[in-house]
N, C-alpha and C. Protein backbone atom coordinates (compact mmCIF):
# COMPACT_ATOMS: atom_id res chain seq x y z
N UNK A 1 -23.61 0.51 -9.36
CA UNK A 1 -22.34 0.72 -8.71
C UNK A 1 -22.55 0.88 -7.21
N UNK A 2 -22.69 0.01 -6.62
CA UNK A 2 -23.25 -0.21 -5.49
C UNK A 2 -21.89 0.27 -4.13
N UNK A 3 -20.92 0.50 -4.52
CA UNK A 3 -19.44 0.61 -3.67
C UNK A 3 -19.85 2.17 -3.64
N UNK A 4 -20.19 2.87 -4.68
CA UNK A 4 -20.24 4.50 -4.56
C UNK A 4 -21.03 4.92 -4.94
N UNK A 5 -22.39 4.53 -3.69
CA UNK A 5 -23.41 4.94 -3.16
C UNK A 5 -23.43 6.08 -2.57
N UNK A 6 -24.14 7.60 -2.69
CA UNK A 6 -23.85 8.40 -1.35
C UNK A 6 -22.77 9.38 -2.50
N UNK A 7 -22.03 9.61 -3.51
CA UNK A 7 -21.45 10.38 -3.95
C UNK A 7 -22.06 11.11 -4.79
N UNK A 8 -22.12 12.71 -5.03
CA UNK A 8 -22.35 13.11 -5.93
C UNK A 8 -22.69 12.55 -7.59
N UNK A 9 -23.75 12.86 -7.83
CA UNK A 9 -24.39 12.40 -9.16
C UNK A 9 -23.43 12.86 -10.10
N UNK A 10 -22.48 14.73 -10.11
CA UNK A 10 -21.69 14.93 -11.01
C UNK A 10 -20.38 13.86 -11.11
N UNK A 11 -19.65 13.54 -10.20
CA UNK A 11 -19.12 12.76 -10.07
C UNK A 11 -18.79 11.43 -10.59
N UNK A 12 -20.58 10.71 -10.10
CA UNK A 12 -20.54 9.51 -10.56
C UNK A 12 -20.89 9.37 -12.12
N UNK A 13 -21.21 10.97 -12.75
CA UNK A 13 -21.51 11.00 -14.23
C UNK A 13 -19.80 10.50 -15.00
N UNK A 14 -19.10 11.32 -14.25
CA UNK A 14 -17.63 11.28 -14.81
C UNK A 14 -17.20 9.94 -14.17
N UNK A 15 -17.79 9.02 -13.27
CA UNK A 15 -17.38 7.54 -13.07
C UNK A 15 -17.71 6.94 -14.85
N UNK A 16 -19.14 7.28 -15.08
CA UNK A 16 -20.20 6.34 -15.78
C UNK A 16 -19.48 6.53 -17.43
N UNK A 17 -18.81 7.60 -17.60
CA UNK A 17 -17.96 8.28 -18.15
C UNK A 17 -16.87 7.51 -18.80
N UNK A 18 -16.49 7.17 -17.50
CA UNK A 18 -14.91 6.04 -17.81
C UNK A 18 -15.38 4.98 -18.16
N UNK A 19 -16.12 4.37 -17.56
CA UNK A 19 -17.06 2.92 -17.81
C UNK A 19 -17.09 2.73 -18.99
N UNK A 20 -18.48 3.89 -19.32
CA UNK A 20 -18.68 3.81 -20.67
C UNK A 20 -17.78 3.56 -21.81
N UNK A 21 -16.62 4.94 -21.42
CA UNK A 21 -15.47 4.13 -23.16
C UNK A 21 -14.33 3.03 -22.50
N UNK A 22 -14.74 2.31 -21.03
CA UNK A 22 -13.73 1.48 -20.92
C UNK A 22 -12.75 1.72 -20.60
N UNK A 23 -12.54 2.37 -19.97
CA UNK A 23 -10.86 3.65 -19.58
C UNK A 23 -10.84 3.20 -18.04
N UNK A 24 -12.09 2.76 -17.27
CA UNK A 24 -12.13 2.45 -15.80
C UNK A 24 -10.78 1.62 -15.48
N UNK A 25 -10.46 0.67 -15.67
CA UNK A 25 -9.24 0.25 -15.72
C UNK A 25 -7.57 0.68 -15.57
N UNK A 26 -8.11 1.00 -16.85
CA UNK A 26 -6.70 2.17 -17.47
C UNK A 26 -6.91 3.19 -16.11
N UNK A 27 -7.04 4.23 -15.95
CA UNK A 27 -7.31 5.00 -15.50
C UNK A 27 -6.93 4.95 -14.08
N UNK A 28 -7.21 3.73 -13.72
CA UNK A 28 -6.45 3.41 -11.98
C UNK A 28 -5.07 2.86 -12.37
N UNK A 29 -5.03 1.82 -13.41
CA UNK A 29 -3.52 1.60 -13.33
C UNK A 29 -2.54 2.87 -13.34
N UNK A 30 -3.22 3.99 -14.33
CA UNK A 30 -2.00 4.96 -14.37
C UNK A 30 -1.94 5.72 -12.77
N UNK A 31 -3.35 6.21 -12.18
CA UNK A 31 -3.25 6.47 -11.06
C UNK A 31 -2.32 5.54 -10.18
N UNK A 32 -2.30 4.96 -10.09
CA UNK A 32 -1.78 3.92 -8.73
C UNK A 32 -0.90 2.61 -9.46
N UNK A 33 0.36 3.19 -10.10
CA UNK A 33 1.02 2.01 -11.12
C UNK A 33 1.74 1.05 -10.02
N UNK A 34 1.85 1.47 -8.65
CA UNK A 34 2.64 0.45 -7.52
C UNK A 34 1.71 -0.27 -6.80
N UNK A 35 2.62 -1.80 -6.48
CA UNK A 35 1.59 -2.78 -5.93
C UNK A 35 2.72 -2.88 -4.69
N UNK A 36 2.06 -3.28 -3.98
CA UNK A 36 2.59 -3.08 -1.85
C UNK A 36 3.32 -4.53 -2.22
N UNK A 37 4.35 -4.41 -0.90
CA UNK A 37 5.23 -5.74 -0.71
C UNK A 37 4.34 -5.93 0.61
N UNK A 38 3.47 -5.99 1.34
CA UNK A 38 3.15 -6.44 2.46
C UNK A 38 1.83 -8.11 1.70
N UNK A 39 2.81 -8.57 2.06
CA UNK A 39 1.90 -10.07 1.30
C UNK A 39 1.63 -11.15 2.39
N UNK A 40 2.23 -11.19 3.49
CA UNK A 40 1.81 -12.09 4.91
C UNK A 40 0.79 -11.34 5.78
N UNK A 41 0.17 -12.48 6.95
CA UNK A 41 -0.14 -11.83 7.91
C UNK A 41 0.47 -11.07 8.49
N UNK A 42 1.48 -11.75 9.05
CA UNK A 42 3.12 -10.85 9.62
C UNK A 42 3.48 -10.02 9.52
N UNK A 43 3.58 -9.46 8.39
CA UNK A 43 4.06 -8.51 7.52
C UNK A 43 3.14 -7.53 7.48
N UNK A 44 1.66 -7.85 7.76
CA UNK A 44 0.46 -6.75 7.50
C UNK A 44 0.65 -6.30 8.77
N UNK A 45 0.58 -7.20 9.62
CA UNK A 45 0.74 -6.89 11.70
C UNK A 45 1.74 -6.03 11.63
N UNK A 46 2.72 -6.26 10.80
CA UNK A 46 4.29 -5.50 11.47
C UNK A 46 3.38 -3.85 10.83
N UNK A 47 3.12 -3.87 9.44
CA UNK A 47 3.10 -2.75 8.90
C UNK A 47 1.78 -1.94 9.77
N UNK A 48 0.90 -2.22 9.62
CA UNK A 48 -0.18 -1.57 11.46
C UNK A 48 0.40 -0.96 12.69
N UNK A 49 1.32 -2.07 12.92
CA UNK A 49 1.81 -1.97 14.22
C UNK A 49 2.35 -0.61 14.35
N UNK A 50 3.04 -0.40 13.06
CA UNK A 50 3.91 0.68 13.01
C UNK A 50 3.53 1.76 12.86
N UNK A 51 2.24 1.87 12.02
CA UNK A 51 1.29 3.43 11.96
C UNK A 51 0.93 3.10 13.22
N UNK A 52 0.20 2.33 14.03
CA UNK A 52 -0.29 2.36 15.32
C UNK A 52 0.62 3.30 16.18
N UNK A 53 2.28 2.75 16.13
CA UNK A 53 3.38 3.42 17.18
C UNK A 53 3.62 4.68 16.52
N UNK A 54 3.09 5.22 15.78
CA UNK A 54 3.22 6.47 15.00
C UNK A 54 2.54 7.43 15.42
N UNK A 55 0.86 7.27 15.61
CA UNK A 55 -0.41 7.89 15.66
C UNK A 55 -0.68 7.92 16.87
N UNK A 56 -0.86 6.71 17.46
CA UNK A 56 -1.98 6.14 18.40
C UNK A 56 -0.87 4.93 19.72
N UNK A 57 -0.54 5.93 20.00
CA UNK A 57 0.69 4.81 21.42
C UNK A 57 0.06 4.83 22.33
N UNK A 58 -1.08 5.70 23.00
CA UNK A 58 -1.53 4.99 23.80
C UNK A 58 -3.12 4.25 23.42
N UNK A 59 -3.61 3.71 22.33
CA UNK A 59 -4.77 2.84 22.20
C UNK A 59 -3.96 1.48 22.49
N UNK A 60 -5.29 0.82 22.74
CA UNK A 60 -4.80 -0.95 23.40
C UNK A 60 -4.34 -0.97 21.87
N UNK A 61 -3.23 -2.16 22.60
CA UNK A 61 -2.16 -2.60 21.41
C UNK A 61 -3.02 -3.90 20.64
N UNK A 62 -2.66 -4.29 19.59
CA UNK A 62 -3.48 -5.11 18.50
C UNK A 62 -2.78 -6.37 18.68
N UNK A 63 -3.54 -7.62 19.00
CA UNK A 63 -3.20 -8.74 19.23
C UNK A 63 -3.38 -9.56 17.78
N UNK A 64 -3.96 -9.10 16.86
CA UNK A 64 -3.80 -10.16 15.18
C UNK A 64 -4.34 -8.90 14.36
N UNK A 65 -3.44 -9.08 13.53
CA UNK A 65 -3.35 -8.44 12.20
C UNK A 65 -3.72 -9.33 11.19
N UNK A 66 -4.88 -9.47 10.00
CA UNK A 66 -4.69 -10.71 9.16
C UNK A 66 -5.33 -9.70 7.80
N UNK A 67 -5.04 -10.90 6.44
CA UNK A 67 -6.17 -10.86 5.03
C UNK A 67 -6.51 -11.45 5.72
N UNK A 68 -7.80 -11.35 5.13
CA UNK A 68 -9.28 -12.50 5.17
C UNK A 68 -9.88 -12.72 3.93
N UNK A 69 -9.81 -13.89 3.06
CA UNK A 69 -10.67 -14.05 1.81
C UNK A 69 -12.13 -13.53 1.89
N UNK A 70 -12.54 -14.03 2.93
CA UNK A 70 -14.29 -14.10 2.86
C UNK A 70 -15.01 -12.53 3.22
N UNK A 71 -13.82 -11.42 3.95
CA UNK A 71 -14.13 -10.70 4.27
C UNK A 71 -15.55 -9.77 3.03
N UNK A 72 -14.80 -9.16 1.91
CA UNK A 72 -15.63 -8.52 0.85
C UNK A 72 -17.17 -8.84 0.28
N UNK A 73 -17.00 -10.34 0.66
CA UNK A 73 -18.69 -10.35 0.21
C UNK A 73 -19.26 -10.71 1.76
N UNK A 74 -18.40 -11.38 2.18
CA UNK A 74 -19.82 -11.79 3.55
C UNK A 74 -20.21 -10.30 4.85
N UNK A 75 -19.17 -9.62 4.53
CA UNK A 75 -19.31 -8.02 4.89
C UNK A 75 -19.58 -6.90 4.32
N UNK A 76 -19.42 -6.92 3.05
CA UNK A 76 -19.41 -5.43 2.53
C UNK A 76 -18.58 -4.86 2.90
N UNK A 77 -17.13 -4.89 3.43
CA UNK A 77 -16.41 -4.32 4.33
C UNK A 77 -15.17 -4.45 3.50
N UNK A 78 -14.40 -3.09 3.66
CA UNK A 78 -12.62 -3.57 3.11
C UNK A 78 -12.31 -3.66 4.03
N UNK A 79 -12.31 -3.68 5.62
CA UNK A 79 -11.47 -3.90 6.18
C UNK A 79 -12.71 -4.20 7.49
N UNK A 80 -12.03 -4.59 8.51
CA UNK A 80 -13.27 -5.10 9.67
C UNK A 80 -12.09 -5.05 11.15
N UNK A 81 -12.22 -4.34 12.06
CA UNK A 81 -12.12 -4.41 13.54
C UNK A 81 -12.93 -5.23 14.47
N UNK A 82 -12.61 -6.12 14.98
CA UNK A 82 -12.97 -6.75 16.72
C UNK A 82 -12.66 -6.60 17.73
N UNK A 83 -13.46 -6.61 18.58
CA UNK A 83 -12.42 -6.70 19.95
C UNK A 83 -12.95 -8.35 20.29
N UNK A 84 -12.59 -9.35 20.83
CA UNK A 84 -13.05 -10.33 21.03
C UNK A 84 -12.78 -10.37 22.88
N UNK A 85 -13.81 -10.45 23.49
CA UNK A 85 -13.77 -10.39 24.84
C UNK A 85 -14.09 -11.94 25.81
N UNK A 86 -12.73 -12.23 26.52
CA UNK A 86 -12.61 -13.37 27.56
C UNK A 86 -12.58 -13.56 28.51
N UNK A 87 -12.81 -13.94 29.28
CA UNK A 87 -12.96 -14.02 30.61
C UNK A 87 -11.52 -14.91 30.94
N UNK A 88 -10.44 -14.09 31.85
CA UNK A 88 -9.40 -14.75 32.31
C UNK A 88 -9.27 -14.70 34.12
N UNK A 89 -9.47 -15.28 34.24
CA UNK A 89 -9.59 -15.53 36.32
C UNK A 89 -10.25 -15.03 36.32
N UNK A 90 -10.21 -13.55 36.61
CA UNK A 90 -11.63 -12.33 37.41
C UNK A 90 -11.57 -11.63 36.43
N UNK A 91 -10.77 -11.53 35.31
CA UNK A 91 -10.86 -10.61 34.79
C UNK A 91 -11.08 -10.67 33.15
N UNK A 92 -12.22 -9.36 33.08
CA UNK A 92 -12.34 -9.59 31.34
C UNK A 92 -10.98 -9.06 30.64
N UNK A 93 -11.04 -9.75 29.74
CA UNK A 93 -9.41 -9.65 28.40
C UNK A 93 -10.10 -9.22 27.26
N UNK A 94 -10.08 -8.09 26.81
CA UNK A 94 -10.64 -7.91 25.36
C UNK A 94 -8.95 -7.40 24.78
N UNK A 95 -9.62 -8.66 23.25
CA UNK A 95 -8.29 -8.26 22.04
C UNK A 95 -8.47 -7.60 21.26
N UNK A 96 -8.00 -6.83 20.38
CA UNK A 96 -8.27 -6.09 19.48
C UNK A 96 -7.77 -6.80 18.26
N UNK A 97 -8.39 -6.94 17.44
CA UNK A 97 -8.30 -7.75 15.78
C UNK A 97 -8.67 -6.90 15.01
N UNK A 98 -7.77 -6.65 13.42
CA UNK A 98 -7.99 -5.71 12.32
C UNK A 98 -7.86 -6.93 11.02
N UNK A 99 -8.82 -7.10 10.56
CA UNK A 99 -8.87 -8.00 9.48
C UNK A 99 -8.98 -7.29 8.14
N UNK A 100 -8.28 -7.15 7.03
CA UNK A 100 -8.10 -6.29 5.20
C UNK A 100 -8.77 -7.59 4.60
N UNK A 101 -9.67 -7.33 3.86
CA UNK A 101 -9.92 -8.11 2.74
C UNK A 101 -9.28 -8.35 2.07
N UNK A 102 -9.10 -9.75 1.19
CA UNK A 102 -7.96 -10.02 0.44
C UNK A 102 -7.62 -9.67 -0.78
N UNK A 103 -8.83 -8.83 -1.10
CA UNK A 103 -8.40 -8.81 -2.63
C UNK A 103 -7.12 -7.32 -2.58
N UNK A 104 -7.13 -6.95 -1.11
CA UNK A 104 -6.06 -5.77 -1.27
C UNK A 104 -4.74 -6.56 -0.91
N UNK A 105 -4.72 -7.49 -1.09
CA UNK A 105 -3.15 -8.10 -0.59
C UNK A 105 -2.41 -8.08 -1.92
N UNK A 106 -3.09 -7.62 -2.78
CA UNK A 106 -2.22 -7.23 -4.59
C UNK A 106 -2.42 -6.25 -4.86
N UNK A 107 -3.03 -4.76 -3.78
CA UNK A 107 -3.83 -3.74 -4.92
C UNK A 107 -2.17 -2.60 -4.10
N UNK A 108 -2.36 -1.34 -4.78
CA UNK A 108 -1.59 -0.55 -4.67
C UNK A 108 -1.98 -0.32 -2.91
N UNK A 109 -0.39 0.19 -2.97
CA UNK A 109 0.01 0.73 -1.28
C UNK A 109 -0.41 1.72 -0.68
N UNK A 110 -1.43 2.44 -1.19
CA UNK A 110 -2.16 3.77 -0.97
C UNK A 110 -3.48 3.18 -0.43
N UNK A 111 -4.25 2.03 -1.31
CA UNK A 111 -5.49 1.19 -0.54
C UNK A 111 -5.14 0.53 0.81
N UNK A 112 -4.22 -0.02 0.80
CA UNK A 112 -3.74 -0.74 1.71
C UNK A 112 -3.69 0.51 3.36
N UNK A 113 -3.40 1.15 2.85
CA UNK A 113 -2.75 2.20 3.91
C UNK A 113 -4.24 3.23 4.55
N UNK A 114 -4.71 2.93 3.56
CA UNK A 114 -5.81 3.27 3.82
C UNK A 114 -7.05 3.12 4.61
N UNK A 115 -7.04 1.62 4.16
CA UNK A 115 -7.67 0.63 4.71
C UNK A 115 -7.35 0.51 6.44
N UNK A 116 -6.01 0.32 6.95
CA UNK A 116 -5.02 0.26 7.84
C UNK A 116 -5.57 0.79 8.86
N UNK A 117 -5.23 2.55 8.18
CA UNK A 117 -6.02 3.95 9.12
C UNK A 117 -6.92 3.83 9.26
N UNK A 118 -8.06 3.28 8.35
CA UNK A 118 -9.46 3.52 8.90
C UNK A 118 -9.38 2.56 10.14
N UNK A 119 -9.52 1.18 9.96
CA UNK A 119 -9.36 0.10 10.97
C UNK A 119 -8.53 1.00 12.54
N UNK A 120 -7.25 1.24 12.51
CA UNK A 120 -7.31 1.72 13.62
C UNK A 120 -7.24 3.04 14.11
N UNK A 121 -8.45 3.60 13.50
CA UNK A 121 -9.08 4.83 14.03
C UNK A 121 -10.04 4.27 14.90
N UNK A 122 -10.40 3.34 14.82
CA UNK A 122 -11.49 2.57 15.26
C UNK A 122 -11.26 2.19 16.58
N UNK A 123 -9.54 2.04 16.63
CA UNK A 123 -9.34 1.83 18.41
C UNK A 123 -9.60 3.34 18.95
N UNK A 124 -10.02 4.41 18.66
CA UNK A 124 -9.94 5.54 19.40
C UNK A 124 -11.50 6.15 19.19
N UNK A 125 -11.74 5.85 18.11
CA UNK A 125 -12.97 6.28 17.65
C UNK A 125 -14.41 5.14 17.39
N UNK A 126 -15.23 4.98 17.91
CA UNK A 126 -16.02 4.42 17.89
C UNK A 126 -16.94 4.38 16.26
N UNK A 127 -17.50 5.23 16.38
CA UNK A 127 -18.19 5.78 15.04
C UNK A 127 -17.86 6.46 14.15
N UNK A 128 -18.37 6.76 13.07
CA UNK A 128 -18.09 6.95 12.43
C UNK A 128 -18.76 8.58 11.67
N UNK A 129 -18.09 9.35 12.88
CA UNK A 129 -18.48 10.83 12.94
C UNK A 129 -17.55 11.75 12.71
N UNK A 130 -17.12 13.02 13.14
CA UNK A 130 -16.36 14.01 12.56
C UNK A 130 -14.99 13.72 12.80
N UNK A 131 -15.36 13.32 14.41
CA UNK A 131 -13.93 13.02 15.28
C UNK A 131 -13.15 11.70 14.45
N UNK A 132 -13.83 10.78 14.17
CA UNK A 132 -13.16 9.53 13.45
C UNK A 132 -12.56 10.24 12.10
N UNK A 133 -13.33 10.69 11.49
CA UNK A 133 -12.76 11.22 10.27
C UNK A 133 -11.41 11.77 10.09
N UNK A 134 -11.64 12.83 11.02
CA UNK A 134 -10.04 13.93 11.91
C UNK A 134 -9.24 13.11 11.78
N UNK A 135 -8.72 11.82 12.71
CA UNK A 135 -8.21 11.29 13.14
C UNK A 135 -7.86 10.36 11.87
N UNK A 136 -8.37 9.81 11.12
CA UNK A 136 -8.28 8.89 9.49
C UNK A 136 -7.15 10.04 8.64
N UNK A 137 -7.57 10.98 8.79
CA UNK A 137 -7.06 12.02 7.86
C UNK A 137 -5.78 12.71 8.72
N UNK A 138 -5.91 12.53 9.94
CA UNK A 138 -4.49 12.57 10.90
C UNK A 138 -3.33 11.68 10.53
N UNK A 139 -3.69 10.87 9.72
CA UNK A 139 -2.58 9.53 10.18
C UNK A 139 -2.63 9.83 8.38
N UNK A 140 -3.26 9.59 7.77
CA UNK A 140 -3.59 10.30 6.16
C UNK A 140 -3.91 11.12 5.72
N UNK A 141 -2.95 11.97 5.33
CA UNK A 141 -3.75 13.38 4.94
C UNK A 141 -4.99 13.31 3.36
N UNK A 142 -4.35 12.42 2.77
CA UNK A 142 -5.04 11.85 1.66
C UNK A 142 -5.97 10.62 1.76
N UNK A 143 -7.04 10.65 2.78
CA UNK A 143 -7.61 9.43 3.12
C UNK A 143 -8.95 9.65 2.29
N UNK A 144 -9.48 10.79 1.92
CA UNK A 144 -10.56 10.70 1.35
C UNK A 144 -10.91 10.33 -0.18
N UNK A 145 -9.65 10.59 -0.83
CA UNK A 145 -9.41 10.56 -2.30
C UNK A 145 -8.92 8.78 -2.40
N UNK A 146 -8.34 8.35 -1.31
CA UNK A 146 -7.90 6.69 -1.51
C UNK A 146 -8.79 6.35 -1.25
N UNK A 147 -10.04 7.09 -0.52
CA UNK A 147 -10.94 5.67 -0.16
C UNK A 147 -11.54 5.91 -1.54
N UNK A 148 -12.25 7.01 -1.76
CA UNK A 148 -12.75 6.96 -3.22
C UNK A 148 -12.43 6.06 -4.71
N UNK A 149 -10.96 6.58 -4.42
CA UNK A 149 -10.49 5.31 -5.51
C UNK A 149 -10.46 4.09 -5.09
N UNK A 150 -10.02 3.36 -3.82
CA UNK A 150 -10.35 2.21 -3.56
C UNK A 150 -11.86 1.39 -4.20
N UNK A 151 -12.75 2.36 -3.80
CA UNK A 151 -14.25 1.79 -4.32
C UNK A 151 -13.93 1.93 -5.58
N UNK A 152 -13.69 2.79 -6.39
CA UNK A 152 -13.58 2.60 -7.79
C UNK A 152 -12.92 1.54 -8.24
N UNK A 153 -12.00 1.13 -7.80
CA UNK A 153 -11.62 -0.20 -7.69
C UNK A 153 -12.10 -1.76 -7.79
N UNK A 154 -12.82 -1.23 -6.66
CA UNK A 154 -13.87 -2.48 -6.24
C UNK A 154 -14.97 -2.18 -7.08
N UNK A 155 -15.58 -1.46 -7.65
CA UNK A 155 -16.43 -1.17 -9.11
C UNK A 155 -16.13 -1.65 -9.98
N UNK A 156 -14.69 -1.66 -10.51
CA UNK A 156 -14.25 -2.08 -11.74
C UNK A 156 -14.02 -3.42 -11.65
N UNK A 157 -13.60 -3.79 -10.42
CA UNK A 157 -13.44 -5.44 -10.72
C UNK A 157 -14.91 -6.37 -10.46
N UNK A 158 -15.62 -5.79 -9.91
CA UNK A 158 -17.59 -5.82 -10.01
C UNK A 158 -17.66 -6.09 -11.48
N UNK A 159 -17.37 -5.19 -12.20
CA UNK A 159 -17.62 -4.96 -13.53
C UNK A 159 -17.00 -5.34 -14.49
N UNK A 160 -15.72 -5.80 -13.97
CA UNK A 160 -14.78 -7.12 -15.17
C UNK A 160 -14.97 -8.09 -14.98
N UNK A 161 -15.72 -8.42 -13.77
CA UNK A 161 -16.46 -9.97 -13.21
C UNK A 161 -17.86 -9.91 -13.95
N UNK A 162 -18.24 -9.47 -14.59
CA UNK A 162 -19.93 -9.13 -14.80
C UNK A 162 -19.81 -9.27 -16.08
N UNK A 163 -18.40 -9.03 -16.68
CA UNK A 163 -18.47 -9.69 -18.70
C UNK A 163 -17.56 -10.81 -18.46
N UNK A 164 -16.94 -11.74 -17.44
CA UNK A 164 -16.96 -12.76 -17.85
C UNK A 164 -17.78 -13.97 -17.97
């Protein structure tokens, strides 16, 4: 279970738990029975934009919001920040880009939101230290328990891909 690396062994006993009688599944659907209406790029930009004008009004504003198919395996990443930097007359232009992996463009609105915050904590916070955390859990008070289940997530569908 390579997504929830780094967690408590008691924990991942009561993951290995669900696995075992097959409940991994079950178990998130009942947790998280709603799936998000944000299904465009557009629509992901608008929904950012808006925790952005919520949290964070003065970080540089976000020039593309997107899914990305390829994101999950060629990163390891649910979600990925850029700044992409240009040279315009004299002056450098850096954009800011927040790319979600796609397999959350169907998963419940709690991953999604999740995902979101982490990405732009990232305009304020560099690393990934106390202060970033604060600030994830500023905008989510429940950011630690979604990311957890998110990976459980991404475990289980690891693992419904692995018996077909």
């Amino acid at each position: 279970m390579r997504f929830l690396a780094g967690y408590p062994p008691d924990l991942l006993d009561q993951v290995r738990a669900l696995v075992g009688a097959g409940r991994l599944g079950e178990h998130l659907a009942q947790r998280y029975p709603a799936r998000h209406t944000v299904q465009t790029d557009r629509a992901l930009y608008a929904y950012a934009n808006d925790i952005k004008q919520e949290y964070l009004r003065s970080a540089p504003p976000l020039h593309k919001v997107g899914y990305d198919p390829r994101l999950e395996a060629a990163h390891r990443a649910l979600g990925l920040h850029t700044a992409i930097s240009r040279v315009q007359g004299g002056k450098l232009k850096a954009k800011k880009e927040i790319r979600v992996a796609a397999v959350f463009k169907d998963g419940p609105p709690e991953f999604l939101r999740m995902i979101v915050v982490h990405e732009l904590a990232h305009l304020k916070e560099a690393d990934h230290d106390k202060a970033f955390y604060r600030l994830c859990e500023h905008m989510e008070p429940r950011y630690h328990q979604f990311e957890f289940d998110a990976r459980l997530f991404l475990a289980w569908r690891e693992l419904e891909r692995a018996q077909d």
